[in-house]
PDB file of N, CA and C in Angstrom:
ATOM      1  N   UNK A   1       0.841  -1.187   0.000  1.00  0.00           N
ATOM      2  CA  UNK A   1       0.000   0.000   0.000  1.00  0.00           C
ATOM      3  C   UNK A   1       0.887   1.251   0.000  1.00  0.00           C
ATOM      4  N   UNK A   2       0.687   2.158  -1.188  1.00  0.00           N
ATOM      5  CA  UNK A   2       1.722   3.545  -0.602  1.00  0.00           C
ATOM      6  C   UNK A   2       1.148   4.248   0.251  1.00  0.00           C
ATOM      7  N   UNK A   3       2.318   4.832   0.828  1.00  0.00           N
ATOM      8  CA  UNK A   3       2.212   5.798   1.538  1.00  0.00           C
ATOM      9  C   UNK A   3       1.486   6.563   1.572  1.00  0.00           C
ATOM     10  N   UNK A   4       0.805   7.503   2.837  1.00  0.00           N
ATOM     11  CA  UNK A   4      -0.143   8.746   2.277  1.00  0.00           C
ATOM     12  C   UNK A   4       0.515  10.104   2.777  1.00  0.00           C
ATOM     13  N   UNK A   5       1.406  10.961   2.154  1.00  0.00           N
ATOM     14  CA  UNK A   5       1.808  11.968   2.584  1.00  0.00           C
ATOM     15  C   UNK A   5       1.147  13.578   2.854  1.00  0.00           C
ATOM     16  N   UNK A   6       0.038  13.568   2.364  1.00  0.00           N
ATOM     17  CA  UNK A   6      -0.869  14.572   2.394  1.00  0.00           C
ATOM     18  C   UNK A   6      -0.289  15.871   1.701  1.00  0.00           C
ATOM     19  N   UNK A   7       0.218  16.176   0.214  1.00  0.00           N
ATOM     20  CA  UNK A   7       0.768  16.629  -0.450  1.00  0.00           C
ATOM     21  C   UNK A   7      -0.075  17.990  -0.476  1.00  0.00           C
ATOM     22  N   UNK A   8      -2.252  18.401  -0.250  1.00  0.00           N
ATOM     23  CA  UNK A   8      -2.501  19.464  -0.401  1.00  0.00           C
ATOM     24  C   UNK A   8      -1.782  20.253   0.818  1.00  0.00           C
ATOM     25  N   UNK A   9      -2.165  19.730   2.312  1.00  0.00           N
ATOM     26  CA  UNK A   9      -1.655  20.339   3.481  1.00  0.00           C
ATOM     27  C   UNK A   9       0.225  20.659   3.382  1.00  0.00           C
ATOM     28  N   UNK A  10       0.850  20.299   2.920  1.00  0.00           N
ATOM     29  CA  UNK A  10       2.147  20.541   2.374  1.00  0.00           C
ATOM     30  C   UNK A  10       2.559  21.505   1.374  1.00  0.00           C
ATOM     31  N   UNK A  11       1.610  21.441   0.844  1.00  0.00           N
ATOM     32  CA  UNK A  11       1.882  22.786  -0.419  1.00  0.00           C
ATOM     33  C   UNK A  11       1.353  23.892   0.243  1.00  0.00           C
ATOM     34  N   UNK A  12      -0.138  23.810   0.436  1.00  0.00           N
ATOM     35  CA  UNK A  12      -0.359  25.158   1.081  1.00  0.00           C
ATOM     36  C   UNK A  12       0.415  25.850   1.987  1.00  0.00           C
ATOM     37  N   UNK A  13       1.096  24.841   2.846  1.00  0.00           N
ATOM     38  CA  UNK A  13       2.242  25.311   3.815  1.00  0.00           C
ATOM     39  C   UNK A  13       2.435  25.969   3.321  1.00  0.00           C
ATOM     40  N   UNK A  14       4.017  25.899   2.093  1.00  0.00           N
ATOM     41  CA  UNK A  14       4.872  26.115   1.615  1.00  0.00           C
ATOM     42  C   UNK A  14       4.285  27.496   0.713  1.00  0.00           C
ATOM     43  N   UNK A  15       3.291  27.223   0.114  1.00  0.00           N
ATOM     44  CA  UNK A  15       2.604  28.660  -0.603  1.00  0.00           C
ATOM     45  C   UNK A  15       2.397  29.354   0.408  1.00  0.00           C
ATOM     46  N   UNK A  16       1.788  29.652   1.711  1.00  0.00           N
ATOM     47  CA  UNK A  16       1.500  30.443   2.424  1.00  0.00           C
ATOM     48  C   UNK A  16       3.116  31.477   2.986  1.00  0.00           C
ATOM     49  N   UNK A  17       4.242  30.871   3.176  1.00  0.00           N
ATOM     50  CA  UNK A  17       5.333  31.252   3.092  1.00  0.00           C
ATOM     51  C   UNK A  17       5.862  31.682   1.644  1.00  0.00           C
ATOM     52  N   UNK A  18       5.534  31.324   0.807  1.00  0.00           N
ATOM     53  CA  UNK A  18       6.355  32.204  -0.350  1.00  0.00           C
ATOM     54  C   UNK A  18       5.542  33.373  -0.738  1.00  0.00           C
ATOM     55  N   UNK A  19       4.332  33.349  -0.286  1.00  0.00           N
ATOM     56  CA  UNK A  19       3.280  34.365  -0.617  1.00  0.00           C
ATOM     57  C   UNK A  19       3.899  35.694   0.245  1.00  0.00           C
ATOM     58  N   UNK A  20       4.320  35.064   1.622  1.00  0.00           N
ATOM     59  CA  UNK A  20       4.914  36.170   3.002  1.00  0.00           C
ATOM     60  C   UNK A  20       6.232  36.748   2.084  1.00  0.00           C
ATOM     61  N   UNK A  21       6.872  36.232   1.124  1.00  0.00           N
ATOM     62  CA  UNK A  21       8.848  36.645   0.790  1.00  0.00           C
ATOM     63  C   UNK A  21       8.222  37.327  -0.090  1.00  0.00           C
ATOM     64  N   UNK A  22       6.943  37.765  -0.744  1.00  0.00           N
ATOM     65  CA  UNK A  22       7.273  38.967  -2.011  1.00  0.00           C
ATOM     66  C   UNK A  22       7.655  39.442  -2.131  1.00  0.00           C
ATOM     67  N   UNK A  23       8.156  40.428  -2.944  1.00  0.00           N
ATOM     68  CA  UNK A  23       8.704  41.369  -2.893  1.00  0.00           C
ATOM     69  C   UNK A  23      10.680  40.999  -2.536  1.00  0.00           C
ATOM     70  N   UNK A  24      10.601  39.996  -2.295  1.00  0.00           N
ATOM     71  CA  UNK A  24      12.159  39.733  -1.984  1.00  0.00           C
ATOM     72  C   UNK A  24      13.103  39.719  -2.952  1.00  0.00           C
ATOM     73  N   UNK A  25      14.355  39.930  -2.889  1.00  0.00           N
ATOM     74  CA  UNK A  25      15.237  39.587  -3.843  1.00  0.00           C
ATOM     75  C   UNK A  25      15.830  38.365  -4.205  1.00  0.00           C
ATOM     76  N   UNK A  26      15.917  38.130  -5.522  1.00  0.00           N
ATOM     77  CA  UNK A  26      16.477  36.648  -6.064  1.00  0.00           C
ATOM     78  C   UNK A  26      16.021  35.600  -5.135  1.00  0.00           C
ATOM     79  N   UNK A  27      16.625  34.348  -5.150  1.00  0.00           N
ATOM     80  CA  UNK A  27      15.987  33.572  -4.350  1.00  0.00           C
ATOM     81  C   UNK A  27      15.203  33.448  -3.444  1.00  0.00           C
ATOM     82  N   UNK A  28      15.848  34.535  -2.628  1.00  0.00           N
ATOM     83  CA  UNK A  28      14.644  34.600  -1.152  1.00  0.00           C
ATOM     84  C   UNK A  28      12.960  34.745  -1.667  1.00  0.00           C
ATOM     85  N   UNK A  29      12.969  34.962  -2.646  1.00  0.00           N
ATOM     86  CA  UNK A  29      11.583  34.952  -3.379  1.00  0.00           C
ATOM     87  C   UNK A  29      11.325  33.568  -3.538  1.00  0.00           C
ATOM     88  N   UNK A  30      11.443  32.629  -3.956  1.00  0.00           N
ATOM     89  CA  UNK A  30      10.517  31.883  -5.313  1.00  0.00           C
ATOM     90  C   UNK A  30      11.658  30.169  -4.446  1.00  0.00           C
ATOM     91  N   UNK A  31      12.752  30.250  -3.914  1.00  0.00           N
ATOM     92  CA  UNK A  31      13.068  28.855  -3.552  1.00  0.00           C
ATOM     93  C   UNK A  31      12.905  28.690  -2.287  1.00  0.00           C
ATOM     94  N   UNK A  32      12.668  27.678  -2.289  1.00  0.00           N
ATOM     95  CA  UNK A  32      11.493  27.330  -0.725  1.00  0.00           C
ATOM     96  C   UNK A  32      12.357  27.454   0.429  1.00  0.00           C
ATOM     97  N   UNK A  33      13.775  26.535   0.151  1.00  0.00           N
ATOM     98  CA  UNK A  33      14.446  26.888   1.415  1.00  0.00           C
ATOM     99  C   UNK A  33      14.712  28.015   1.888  1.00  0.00           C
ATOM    100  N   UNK A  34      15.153  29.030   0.643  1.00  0.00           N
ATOM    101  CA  UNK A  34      16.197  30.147   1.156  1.00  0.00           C
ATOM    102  C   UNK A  34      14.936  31.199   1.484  1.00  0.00           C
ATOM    103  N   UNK A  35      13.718  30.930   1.103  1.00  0.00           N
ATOM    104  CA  UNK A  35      12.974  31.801   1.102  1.00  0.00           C
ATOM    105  C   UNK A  35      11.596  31.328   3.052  1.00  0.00           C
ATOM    106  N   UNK A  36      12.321  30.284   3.104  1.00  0.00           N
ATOM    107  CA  UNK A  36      11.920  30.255   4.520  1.00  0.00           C
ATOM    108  C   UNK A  36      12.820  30.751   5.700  1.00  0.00           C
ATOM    109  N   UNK A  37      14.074  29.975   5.401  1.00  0.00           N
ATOM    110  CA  UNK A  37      15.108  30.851   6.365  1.00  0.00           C
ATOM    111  C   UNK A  37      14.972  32.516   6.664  1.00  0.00           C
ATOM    112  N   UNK A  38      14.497  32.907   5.364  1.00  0.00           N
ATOM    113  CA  UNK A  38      15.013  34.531   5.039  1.00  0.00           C
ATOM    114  C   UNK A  38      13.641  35.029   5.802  1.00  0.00           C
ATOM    115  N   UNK A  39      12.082  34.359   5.616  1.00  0.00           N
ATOM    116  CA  UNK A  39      10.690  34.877   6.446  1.00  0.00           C
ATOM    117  C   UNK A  39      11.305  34.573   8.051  1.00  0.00           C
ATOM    118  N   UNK A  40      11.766  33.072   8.154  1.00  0.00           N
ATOM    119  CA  UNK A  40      12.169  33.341   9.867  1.00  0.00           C
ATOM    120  C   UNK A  40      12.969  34.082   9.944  1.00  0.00           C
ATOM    121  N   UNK A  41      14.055  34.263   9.697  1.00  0.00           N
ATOM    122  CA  UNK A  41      15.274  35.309  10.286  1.00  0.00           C
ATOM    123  C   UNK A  41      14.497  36.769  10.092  1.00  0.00           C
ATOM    124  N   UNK A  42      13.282  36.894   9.195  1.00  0.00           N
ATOM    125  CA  UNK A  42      12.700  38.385   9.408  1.00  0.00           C
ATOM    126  C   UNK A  42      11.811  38.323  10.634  1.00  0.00           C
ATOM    127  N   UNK A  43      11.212  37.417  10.867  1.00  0.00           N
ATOM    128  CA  UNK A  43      10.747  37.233  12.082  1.00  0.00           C
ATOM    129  C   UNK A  43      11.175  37.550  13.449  1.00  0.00           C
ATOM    130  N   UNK A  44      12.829  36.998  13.436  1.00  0.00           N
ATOM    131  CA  UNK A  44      13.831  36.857  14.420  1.00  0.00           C
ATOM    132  C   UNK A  44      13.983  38.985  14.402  1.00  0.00           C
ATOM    133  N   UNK A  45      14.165  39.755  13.163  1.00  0.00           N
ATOM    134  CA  UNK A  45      14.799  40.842  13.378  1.00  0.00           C
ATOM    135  C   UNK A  45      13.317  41.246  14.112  1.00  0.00           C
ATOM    136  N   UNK A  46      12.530  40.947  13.677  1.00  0.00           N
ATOM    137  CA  UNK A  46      11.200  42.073  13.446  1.00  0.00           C
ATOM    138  C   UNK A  46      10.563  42.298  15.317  1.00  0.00           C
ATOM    139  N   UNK A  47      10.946  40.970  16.031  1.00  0.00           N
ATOM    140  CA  UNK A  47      11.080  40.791  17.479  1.00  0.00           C
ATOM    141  C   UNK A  47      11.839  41.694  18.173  1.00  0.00           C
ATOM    142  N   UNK A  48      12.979  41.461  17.772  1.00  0.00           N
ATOM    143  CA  UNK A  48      13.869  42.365  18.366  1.00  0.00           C
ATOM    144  C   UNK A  48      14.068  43.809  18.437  1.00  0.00           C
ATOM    145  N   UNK A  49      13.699  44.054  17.039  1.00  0.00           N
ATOM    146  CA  UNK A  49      13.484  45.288  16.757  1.00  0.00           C
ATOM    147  C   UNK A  49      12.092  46.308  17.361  1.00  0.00           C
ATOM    148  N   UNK A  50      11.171  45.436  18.125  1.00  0.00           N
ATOM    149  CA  UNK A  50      10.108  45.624  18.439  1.00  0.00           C
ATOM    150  C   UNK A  50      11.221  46.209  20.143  1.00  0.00           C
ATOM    151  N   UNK A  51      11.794  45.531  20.416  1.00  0.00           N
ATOM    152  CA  UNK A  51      12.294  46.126  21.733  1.00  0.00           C
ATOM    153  C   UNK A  51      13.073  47.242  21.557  1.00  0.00           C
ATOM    154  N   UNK A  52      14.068  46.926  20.612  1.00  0.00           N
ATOM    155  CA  UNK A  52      15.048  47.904  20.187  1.00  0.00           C
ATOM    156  C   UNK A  52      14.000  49.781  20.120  1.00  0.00           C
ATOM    157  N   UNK A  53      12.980  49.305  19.354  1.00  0.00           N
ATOM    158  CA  UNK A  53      12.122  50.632  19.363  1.00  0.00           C
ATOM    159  C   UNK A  53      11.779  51.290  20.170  1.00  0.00           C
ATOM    160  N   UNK A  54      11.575  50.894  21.602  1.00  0.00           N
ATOM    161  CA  UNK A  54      10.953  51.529  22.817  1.00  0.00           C
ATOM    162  C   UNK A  54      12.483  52.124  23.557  1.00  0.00           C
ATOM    163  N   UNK A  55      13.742  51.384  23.090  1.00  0.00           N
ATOM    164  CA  UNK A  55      14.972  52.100  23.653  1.00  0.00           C
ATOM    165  C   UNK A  55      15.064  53.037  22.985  1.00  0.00           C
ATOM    166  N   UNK A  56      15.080  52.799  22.096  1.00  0.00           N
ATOM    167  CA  UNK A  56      15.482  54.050  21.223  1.00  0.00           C
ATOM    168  C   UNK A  56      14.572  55.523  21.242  1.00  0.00           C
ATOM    169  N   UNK A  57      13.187  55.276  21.577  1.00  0.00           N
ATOM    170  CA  UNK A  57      12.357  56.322  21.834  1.00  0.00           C
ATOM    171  C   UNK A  57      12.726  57.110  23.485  1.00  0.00           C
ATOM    172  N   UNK A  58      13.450  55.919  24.368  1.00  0.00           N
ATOM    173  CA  UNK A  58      13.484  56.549  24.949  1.00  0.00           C
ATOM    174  C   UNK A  58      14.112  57.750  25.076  1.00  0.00           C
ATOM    175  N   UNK A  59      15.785  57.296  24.628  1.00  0.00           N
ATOM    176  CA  UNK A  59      16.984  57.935  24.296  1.00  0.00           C
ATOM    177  C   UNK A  59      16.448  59.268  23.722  1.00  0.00           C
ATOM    178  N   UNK A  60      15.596  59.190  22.470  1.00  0.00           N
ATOM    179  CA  UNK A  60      15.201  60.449  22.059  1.00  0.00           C
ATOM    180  C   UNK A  60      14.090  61.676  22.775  1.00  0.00           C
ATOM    181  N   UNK A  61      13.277  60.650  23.993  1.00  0.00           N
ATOM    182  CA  UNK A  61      12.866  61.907  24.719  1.00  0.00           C
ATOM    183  C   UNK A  61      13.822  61.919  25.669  1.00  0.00           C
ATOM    184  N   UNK A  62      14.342  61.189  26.399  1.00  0.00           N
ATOM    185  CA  UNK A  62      15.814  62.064  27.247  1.00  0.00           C
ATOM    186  C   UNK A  62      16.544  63.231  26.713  1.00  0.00           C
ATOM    187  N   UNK A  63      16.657  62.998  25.209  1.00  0.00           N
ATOM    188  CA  UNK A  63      17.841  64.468  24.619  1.00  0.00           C
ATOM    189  C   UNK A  63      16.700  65.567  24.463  1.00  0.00           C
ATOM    190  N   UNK A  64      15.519  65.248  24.392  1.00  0.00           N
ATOM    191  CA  UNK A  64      14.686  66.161  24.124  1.00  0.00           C
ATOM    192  C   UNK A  64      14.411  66.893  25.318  1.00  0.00           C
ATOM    193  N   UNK A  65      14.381  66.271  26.713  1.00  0.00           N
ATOM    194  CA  UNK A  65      13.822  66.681  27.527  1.00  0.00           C
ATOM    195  C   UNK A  65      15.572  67.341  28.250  1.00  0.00           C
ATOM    196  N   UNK A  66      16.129  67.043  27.927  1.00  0.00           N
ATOM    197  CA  UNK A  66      17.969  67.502  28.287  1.00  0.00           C
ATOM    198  C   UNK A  66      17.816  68.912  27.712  1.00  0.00           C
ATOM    199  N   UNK A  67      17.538  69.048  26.275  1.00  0.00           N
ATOM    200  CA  UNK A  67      17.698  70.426  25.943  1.00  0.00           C
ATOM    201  C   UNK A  67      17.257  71.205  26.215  1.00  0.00           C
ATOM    202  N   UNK A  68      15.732  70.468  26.278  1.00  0.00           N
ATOM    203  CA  UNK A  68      14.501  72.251  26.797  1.00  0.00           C
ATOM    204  C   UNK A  68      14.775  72.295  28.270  1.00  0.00           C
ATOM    205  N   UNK A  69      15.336  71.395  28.773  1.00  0.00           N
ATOM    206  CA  UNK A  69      15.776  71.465  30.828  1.00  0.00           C
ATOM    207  C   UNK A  69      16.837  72.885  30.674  1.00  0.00           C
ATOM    208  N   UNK A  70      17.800  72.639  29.397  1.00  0.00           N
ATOM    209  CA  UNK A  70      19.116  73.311  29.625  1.00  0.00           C
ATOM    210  C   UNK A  70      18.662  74.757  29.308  1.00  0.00           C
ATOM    211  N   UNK A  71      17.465  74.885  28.919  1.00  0.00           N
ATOM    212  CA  UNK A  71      17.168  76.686  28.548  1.00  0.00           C
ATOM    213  C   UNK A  71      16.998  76.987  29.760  1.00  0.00           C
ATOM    214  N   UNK A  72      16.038  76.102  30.794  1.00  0.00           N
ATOM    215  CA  UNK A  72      15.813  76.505  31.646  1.00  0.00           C
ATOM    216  C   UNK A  72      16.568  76.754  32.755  1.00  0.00           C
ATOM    217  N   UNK A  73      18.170  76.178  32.567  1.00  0.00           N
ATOM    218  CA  UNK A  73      18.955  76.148  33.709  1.00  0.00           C
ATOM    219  C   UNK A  73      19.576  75.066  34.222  1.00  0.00           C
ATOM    220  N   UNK A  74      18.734  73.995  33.964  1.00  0.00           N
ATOM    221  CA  UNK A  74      19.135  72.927  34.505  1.00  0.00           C
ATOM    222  C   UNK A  74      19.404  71.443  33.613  1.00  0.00           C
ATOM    223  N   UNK A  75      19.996  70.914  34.450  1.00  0.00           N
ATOM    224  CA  UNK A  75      20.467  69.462  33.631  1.00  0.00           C
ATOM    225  C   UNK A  75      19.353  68.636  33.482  1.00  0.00           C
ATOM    226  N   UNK A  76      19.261  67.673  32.382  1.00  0.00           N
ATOM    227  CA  UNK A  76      18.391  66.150  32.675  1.00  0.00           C
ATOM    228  C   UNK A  76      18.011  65.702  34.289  1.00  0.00           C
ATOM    229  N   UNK A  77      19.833  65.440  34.686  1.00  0.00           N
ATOM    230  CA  UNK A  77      19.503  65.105  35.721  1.00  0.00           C
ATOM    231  C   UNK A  77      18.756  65.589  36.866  1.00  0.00           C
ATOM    232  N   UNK A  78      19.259  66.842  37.138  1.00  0.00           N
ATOM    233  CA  UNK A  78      18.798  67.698  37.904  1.00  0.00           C
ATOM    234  C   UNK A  78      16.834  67.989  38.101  1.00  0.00           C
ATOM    235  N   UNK A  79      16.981  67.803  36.754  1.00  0.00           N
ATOM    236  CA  UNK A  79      14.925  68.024  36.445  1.00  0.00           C
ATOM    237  C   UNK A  79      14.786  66.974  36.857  1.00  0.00           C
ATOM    238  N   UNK A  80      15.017  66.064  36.676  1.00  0.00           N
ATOM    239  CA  UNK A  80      14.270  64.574  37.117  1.00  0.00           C
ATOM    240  C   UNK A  80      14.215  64.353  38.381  1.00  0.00           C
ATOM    241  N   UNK A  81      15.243  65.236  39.250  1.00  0.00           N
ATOM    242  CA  UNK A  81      15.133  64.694  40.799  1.00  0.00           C
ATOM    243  C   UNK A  81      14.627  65.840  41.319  1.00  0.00           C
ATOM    244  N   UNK A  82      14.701  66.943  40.834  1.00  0.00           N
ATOM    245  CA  UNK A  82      13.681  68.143  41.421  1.00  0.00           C
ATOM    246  C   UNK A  82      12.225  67.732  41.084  1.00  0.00           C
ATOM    247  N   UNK A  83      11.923  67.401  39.923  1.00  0.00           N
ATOM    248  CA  UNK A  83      10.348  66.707  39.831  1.00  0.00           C
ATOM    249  C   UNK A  83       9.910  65.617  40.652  1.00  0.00           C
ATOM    250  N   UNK A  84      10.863  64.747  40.864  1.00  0.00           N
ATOM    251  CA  UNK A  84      11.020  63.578  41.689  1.00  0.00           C
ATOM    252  C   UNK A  84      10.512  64.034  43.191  1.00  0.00           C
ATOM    253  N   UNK A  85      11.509  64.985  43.597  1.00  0.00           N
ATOM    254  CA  UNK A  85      11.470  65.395  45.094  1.00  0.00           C
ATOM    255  C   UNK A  85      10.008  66.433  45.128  1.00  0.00           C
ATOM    256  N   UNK A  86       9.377  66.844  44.129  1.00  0.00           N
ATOM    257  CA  UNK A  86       8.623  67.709  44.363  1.00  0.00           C
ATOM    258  C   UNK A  86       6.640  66.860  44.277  1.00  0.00           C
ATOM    259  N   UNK A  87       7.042  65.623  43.969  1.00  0.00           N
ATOM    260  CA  UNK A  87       5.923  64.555  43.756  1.00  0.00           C
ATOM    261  C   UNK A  87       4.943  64.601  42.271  1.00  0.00           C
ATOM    262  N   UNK A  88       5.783  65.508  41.314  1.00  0.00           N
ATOM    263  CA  UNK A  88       5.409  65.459  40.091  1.00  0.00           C
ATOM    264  C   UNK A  88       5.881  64.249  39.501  1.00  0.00           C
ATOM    265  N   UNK A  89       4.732  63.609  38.843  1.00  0.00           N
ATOM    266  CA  UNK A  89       4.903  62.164  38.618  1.00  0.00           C
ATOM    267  C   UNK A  89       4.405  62.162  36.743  1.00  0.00           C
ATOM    268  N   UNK A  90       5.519  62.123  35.799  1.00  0.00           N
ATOM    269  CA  UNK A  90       5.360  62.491  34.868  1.00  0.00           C
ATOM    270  C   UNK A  90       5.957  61.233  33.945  1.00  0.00           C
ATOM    271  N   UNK A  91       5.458  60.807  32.745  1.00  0.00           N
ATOM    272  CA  UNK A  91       6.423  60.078  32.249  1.00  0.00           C
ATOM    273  C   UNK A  91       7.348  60.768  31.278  1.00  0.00           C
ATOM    274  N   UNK A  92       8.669  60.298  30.853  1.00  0.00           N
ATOM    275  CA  UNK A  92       9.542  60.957  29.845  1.00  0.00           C
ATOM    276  C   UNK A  92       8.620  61.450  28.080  1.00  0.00           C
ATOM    277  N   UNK A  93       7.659  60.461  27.981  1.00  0.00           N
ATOM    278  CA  UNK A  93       7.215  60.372  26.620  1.00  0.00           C
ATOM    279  C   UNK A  93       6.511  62.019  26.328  1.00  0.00           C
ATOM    280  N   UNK A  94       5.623  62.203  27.790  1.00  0.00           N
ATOM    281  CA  UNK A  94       4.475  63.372  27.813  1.00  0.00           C
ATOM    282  C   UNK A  94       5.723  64.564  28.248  1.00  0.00           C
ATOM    283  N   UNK A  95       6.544  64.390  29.112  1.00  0.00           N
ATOM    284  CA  UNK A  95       7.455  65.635  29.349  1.00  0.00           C
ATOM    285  C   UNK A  95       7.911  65.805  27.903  1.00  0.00           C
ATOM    286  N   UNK A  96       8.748  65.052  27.293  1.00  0.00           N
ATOM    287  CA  UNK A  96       9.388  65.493  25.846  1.00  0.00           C
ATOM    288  C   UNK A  96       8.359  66.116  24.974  1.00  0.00           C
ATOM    289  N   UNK A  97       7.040  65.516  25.129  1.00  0.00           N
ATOM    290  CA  UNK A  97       6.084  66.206  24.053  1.00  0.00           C
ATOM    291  C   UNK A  97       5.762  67.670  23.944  1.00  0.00           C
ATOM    292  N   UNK A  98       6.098  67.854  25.738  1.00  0.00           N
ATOM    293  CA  UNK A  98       5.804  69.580  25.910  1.00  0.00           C
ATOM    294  C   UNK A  98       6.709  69.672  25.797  1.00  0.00           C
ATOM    295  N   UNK A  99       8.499  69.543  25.959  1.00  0.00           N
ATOM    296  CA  UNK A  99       9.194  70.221  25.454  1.00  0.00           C
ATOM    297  C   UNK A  99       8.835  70.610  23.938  1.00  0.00           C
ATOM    298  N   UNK A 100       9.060  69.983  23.375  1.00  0.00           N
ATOM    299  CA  UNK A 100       8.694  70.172  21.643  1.00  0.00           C
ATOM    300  C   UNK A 100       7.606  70.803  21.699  1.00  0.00           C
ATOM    301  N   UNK A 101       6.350  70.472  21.795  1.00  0.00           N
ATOM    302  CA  UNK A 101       5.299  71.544  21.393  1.00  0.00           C
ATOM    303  C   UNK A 101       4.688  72.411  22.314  1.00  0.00           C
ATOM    304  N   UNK A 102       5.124  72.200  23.599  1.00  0.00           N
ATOM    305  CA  UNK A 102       4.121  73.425  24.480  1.00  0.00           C
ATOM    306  C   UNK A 102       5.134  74.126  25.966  1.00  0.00           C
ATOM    307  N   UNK A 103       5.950  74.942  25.168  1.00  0.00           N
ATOM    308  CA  UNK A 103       7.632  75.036  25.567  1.00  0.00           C
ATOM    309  C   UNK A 103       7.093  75.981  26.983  1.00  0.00           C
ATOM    310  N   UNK A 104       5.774  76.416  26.869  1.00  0.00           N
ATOM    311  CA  UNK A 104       5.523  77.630  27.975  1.00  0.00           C
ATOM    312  C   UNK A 104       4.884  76.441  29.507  1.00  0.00           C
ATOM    313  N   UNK A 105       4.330  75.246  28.987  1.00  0.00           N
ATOM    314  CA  UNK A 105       3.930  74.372  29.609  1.00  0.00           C
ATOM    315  C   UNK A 105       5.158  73.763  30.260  1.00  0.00           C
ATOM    316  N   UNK A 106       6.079  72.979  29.802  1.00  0.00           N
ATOM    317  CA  UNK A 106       7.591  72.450  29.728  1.00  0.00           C
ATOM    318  C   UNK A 106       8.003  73.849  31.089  1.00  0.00           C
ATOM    319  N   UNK A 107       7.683  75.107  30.674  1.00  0.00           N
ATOM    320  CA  UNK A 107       8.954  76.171  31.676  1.00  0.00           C
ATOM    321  C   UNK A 107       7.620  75.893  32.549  1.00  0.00           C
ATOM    322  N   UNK A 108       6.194  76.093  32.835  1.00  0.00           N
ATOM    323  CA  UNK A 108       5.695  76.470  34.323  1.00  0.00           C
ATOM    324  C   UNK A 108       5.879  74.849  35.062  1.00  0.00           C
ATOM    325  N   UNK A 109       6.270  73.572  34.408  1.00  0.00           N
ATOM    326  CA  UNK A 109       6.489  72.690  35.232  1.00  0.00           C
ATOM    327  C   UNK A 109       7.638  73.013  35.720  1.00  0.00           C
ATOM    328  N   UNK A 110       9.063  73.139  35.272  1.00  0.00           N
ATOM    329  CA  UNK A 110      10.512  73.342  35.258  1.00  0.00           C
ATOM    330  C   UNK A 110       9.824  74.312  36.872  1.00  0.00           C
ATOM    331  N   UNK A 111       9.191  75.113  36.445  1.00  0.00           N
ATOM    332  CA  UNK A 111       9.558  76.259  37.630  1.00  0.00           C
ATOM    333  C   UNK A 111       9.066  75.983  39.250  1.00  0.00           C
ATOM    334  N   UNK A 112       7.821  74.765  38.655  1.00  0.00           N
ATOM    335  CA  UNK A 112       6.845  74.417  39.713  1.00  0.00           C
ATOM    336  C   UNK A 112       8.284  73.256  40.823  1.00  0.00           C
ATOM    337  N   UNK A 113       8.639  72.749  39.593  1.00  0.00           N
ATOM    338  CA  UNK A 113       9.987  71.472  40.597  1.00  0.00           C
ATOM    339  C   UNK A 113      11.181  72.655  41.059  1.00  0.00           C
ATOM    340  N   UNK A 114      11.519  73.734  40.357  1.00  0.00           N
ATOM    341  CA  UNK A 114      12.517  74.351  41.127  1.00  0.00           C
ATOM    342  C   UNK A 114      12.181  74.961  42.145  1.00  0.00           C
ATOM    343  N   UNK A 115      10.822  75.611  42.530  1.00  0.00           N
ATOM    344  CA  UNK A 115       9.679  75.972  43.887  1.00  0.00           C
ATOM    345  C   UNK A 115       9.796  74.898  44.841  1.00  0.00           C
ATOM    346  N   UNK A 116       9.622  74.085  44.729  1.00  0.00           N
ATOM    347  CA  UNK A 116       9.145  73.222  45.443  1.00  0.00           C
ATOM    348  C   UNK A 116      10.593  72.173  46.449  1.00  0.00           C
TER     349      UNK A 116
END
């Protein structure tokens, strides 16, 4: 009796992954192996890079919130522990936003943690 390998459930696999590599270059398109390795290893970046993104945002409201601190006088550091000590409980994302867009908002907090 032969074998029964179930050849539709096998292809569709394999189509459902080459359908994911469009757009790819040379092989990673159209040959099954190189074009599965190449969907997992995008998988593998696309993870990582999902973390990598939230560091990197941070980094950019720290310099943001460093510069509009430094008009006002003071360092990164310095704002963060005068806000700290003063029980203003802010996250970096919403402080950087008023630096950048609401710079008069950004100075009456600055002034409220140097009061206090």
């Amino acid at each position: 009796m032969p074998r029964s390998v179930n050849h539709v459930a096998s292809r569709a696999r394999r189509k459902k992954v080459l359908k994911l590599t469009r757009g790819y270059f040379g092989a990673r398109r159209n040959v099954w192996t190189v074009a599965k390795n190449t969907w997992e290893k995008g998988l593998q970046y696309a993870y990582r890079d999902r973390k990598n993104k939230k560091r990197s945002f941070r980094g950019l409201w720290i310099q943001r919130i460093n510069a509009a601190a430094r008009l006002e006088g003071l360092s990164y550091s310095k704002l963060m522990g005068a806000l700290h000590k003063a029980g203003i409980v802010m996250n970096r994302k919403v402080l950087a936003d008023l630096a950048m867009n609401h710079p008069e908002a950004f100075k009456a907090i600055v002034d409220k943690a140097k009061n206090a």
